[in-house]
N, C-alpha and C. Protein backbone atom coordinates (compact mmCIF):
# COMPACT_ATOMS: atom_id res chain seq x y z
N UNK A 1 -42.99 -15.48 -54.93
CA UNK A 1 -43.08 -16.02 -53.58
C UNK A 1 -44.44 -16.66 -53.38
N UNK A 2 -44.36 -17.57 -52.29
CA UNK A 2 -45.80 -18.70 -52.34
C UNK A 2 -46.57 -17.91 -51.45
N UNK A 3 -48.07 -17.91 -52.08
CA UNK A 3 -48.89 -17.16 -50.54
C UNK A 3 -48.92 -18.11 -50.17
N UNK A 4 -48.30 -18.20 -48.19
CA UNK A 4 -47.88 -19.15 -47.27
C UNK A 4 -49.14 -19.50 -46.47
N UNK A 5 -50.43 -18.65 -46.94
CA UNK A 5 -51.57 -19.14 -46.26
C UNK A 5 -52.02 -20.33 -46.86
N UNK A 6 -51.75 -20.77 -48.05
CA UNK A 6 -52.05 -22.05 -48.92
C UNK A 6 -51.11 -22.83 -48.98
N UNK A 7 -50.50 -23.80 -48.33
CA UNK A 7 -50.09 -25.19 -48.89
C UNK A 7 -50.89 -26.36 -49.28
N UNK A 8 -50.34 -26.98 -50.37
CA UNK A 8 -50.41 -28.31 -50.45
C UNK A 8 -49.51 -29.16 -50.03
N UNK A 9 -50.01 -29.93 -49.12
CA UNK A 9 -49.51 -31.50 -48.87
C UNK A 9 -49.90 -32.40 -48.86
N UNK A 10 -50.29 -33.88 -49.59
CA UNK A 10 -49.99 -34.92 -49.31
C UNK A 10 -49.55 -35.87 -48.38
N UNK A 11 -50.07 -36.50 -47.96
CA UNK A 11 -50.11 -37.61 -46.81
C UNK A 11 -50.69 -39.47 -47.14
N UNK A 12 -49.52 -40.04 -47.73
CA UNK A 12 -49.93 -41.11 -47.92
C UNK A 12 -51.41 -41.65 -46.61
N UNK A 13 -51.69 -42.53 -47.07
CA UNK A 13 -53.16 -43.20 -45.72
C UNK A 13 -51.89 -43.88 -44.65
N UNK A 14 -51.39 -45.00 -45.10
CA UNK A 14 -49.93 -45.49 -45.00
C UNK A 14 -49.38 -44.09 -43.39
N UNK A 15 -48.77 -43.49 -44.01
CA UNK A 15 -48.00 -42.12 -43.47
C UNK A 15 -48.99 -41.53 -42.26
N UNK A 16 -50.16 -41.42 -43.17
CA UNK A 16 -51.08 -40.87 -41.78
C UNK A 16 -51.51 -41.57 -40.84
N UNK A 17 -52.03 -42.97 -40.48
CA UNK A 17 -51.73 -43.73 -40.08
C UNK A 17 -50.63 -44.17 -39.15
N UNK A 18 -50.03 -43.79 -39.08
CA UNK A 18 -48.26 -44.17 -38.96
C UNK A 18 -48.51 -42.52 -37.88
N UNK A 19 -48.81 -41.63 -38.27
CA UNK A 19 -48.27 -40.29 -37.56
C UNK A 19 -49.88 -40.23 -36.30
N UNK A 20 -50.82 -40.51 -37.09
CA UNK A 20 -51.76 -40.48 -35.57
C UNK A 20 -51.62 -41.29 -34.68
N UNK A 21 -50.77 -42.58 -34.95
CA UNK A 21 -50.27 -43.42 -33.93
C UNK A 21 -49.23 -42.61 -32.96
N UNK A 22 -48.44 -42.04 -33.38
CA UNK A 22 -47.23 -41.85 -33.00
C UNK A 22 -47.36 -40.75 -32.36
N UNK A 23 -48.14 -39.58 -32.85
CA UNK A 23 -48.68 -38.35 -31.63
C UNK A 23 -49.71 -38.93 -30.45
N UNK A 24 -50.82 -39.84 -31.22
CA UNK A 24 -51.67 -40.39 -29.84
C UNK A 24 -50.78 -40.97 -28.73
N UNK A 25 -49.81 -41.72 -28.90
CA UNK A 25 -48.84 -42.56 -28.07
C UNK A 25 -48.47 -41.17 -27.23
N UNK A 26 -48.29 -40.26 -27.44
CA UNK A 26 -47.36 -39.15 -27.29
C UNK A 26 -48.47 -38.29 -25.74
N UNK A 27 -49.88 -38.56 -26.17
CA UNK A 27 -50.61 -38.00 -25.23
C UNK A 27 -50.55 -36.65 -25.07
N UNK A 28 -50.29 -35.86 -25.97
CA UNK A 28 -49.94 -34.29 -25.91
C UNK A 28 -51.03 -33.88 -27.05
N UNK A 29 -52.09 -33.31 -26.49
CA UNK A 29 -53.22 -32.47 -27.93
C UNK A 29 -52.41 -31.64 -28.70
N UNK A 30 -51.37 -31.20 -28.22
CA UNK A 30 -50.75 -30.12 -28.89
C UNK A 30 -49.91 -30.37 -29.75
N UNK A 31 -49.03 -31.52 -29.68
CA UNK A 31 -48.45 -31.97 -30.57
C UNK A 31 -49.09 -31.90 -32.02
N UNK A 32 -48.00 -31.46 -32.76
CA UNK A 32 -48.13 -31.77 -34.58
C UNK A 32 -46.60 -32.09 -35.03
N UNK A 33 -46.93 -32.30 -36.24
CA UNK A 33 -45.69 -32.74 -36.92
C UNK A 33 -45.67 -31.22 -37.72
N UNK A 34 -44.22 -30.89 -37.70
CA UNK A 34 -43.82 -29.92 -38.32
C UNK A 34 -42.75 -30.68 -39.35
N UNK A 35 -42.76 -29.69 -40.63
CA UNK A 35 -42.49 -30.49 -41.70
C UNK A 35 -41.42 -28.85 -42.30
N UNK A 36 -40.11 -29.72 -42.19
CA UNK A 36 -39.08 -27.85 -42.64
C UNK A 36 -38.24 -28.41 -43.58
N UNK A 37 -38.01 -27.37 -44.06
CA UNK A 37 -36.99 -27.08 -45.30
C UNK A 37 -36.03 -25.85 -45.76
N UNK A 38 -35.27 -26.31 -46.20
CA UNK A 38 -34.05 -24.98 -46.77
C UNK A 38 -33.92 -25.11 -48.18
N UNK A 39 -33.96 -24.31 -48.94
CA UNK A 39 -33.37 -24.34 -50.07
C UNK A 39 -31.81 -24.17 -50.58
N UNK A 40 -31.05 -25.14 -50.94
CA UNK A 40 -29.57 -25.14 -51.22
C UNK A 40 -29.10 -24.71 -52.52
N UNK A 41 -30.24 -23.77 -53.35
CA UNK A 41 -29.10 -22.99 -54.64
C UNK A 41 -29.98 -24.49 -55.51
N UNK A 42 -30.43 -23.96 -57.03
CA UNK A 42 -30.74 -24.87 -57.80
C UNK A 42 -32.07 -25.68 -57.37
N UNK A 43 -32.44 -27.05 -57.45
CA UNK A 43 -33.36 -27.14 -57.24
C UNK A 43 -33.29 -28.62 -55.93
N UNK A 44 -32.49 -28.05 -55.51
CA UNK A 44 -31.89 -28.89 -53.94
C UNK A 44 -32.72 -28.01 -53.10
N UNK A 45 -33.03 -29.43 -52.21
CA UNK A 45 -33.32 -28.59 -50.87
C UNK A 45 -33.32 -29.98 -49.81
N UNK A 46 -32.97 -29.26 -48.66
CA UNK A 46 -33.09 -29.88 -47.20
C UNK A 46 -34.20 -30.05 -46.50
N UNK A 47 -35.03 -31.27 -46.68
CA UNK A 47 -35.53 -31.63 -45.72
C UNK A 47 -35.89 -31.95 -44.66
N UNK A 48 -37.05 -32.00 -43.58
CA UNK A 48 -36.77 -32.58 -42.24
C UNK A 48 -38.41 -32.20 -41.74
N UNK A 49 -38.58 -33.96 -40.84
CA UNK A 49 -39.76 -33.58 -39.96
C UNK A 49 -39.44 -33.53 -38.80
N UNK A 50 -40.28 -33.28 -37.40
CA UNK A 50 -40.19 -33.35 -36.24
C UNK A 50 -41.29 -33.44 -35.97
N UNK A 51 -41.36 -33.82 -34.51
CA UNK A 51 -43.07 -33.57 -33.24
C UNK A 51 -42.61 -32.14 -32.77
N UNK A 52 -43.99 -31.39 -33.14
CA UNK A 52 -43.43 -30.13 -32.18
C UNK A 52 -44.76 -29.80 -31.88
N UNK A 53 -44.74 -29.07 -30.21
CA UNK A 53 -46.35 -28.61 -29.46
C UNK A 53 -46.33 -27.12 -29.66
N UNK A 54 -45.48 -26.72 -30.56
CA UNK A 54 -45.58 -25.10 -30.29
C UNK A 54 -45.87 -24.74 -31.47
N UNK A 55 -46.90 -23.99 -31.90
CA UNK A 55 -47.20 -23.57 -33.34
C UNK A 55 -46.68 -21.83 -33.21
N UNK A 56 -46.05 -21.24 -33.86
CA UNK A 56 -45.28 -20.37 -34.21
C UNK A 56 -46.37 -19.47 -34.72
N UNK A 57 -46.28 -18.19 -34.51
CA UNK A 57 -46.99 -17.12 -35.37
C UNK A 57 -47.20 -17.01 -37.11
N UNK A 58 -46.01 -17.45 -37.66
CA UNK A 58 -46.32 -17.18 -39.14
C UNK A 58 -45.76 -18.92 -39.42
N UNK A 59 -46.45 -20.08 -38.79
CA UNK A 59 -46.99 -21.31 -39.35
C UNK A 59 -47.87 -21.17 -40.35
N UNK A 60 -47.98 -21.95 -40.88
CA UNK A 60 -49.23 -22.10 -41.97
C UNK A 60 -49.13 -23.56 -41.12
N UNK A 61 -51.01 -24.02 -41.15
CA UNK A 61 -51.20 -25.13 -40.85
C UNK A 61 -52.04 -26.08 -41.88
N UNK A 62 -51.55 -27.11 -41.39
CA UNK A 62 -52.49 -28.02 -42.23
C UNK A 62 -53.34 -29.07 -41.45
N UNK A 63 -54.55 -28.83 -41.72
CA UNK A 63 -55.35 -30.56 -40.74
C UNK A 63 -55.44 -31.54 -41.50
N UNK A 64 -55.27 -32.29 -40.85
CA UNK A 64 -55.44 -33.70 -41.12
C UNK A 64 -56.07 -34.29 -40.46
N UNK A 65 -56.65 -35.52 -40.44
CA UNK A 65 -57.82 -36.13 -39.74
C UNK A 65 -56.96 -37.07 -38.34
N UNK A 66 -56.97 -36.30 -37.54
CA UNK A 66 -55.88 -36.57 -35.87
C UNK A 66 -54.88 -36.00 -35.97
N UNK A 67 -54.32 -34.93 -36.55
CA UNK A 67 -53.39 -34.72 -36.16
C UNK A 67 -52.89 -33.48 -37.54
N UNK A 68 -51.68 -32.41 -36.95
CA UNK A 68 -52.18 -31.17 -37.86
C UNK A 68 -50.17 -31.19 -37.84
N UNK A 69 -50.23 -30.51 -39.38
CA UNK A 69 -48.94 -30.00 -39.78
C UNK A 69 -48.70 -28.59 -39.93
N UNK A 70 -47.20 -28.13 -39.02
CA UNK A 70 -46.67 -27.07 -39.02
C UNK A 70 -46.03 -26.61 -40.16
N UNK A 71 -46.08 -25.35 -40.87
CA UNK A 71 -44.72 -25.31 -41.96
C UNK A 71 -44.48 -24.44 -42.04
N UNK A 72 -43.36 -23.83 -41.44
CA UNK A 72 -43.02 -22.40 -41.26
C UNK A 72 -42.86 -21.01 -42.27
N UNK A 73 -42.69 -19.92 -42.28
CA UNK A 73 -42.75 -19.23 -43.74
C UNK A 73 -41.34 -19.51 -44.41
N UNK A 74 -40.73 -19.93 -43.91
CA UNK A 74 -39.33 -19.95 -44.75
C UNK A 74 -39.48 -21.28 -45.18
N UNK A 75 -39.95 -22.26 -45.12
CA UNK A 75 -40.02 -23.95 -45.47
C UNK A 75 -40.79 -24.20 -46.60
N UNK A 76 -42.06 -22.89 -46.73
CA UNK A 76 -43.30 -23.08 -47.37
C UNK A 76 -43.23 -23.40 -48.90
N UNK A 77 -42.28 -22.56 -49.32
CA UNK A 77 -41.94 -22.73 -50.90
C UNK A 77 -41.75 -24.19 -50.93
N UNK A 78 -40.89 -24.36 -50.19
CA UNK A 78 -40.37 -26.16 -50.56
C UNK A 78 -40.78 -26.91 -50.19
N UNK A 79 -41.92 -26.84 -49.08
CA UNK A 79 -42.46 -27.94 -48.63
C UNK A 79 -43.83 -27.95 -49.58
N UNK A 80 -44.41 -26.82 -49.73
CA UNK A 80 -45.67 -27.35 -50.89
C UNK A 80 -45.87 -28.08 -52.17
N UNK A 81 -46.10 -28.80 -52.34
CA UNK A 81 -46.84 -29.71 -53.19
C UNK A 81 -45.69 -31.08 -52.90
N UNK A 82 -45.68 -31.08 -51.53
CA UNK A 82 -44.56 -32.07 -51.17
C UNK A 82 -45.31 -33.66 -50.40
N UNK A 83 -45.18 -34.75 -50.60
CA UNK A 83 -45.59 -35.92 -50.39
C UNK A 83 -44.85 -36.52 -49.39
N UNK A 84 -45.67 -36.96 -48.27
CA UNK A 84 -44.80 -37.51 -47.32
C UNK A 84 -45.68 -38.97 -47.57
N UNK A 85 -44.57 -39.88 -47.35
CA UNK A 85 -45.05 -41.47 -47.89
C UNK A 85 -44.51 -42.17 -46.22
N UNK A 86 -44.76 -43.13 -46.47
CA UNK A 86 -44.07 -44.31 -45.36
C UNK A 86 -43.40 -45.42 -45.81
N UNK A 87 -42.38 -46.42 -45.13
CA UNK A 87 -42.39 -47.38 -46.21
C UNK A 87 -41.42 -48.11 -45.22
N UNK A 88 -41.38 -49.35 -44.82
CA UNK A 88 -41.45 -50.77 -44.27
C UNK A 88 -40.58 -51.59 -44.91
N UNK A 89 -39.60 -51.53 -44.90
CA UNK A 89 -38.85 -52.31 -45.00
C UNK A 89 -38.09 -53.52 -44.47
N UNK A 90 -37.01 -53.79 -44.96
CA UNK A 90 -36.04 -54.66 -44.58
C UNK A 90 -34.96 -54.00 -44.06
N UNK A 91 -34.35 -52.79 -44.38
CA UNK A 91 -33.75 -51.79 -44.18
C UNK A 91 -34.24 -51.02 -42.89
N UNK A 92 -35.38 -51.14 -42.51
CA UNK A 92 -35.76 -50.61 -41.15
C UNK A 92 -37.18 -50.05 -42.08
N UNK A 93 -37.84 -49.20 -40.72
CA UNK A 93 -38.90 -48.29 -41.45
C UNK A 93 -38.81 -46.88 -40.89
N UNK A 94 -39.55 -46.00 -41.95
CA UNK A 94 -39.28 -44.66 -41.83
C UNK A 94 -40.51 -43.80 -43.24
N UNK A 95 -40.33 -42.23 -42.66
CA UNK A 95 -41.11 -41.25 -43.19
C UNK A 95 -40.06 -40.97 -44.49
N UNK A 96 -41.07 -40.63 -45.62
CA UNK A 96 -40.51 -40.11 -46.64
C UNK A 96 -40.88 -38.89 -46.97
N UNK A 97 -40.38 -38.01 -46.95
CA UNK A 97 -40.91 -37.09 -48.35
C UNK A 97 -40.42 -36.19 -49.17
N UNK A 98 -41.05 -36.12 -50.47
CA UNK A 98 -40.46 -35.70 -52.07
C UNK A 98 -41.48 -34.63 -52.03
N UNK A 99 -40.42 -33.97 -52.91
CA UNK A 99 -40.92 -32.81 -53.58
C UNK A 99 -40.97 -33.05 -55.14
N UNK A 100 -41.75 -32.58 -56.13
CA UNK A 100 -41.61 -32.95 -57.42
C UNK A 100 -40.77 -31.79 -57.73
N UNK A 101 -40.52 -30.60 -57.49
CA UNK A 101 -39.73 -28.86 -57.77
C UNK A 101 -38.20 -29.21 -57.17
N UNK A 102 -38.29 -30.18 -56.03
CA UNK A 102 -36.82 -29.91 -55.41
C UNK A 102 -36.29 -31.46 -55.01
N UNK A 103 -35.14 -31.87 -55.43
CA UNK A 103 -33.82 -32.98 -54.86
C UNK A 103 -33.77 -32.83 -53.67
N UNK A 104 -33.52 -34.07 -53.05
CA UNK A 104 -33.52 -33.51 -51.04
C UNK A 104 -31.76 -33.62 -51.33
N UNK A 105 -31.37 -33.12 -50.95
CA UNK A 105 -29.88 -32.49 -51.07
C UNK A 105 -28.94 -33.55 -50.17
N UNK A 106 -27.64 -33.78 -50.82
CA UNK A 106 -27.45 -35.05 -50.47
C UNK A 106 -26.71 -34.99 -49.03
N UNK A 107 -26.23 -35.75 -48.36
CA UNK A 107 -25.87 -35.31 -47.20
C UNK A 107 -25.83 -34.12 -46.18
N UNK A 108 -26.82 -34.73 -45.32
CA UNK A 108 -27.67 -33.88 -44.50
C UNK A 108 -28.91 -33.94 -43.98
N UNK A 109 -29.20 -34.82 -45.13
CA UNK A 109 -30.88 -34.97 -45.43
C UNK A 109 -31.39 -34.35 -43.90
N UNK A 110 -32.37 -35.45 -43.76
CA UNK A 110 -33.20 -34.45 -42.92
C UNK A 110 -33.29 -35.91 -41.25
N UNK A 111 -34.13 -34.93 -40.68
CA UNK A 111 -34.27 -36.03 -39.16
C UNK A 111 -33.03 -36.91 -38.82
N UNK A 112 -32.02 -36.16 -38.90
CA UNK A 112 -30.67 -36.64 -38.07
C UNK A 112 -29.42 -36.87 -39.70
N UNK A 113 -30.19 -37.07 -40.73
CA UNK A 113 -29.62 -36.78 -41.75
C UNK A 113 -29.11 -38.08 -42.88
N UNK A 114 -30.80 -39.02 -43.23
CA UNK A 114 -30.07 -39.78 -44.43
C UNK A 114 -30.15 -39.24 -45.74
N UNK A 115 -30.39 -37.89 -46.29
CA UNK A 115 -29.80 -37.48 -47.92
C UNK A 115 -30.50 -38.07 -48.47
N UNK A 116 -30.29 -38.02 -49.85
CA UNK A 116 -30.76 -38.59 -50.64
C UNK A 116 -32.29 -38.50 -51.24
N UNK A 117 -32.74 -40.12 -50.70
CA UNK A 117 -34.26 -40.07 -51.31
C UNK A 117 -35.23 -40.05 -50.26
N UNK A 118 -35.28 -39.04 -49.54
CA UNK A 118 -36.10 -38.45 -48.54
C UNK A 118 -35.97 -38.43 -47.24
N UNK A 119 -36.83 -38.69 -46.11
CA UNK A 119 -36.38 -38.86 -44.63
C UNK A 119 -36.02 -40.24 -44.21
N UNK A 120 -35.20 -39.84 -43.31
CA UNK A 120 -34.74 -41.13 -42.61
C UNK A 120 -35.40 -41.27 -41.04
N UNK A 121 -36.41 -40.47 -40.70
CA UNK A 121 -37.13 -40.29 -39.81
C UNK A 121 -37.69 -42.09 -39.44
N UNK A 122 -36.79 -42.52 -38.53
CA UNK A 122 -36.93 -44.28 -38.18
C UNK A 122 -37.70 -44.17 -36.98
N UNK A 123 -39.00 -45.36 -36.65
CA UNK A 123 -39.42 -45.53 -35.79
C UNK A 123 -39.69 -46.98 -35.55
């Protein structure tokens, strides 16, 4: 089991960028992005971010420069050493993120649910 007082995460510049915009807009100090996961058997797992102002007792946090990530004890295994990217498309734009240990499990994915190759978290 992961000691849940240590994560690693990754935050493209791109991504971070992109998320201190999007909490400053928000006008709430309290706001963070919480970053969750399930594990589905094998080396699948369910992804998903959100804005959330409530930090939970057994969060582990992470700072970042404007703005701080939630990750709960049950998420922690799968969310550490996990990369959240951004990326601009033609297809729309949206948050990504991979795990190198875990597949984001296919239907379901995460933030309302595109599967596959990471979040579909659109803004």
């Amino acid at each position: 089991m992961l000691d849940t007082t240590t994560i690693t995460l990754n935050i493209s510049q791109e991504a971070q960028g992109r998320l201190r915009e999007i909490i400053e807009a928000r006008d709430d100090e309290k706001l963070a992005l919480r970053v969750f996961a399930q594990g589905m058997g094998g080396n699948l797992a369910r992804f998903g971010m959100t804005l959330d102002g409530e930090q939970l007792a057994d969060d582990s946090v992470v700072e970042f420069p404007g703005f701080r990530v939630f990750v709960d004890r049950e998420s922690a295994e799968f969310v550490h050493e996990s990369e959240i990217g951004y990326q601009d498309g033609l297809m729309g734009a949206g948050f990504t993120l991979e795990n190198p240990r875990y597949e984001q499990a296919p239907a379901g994915g995460c933030c309302g649910g595109s599967g596959g190759a990471g979040c579909g978290c659109q803004h």
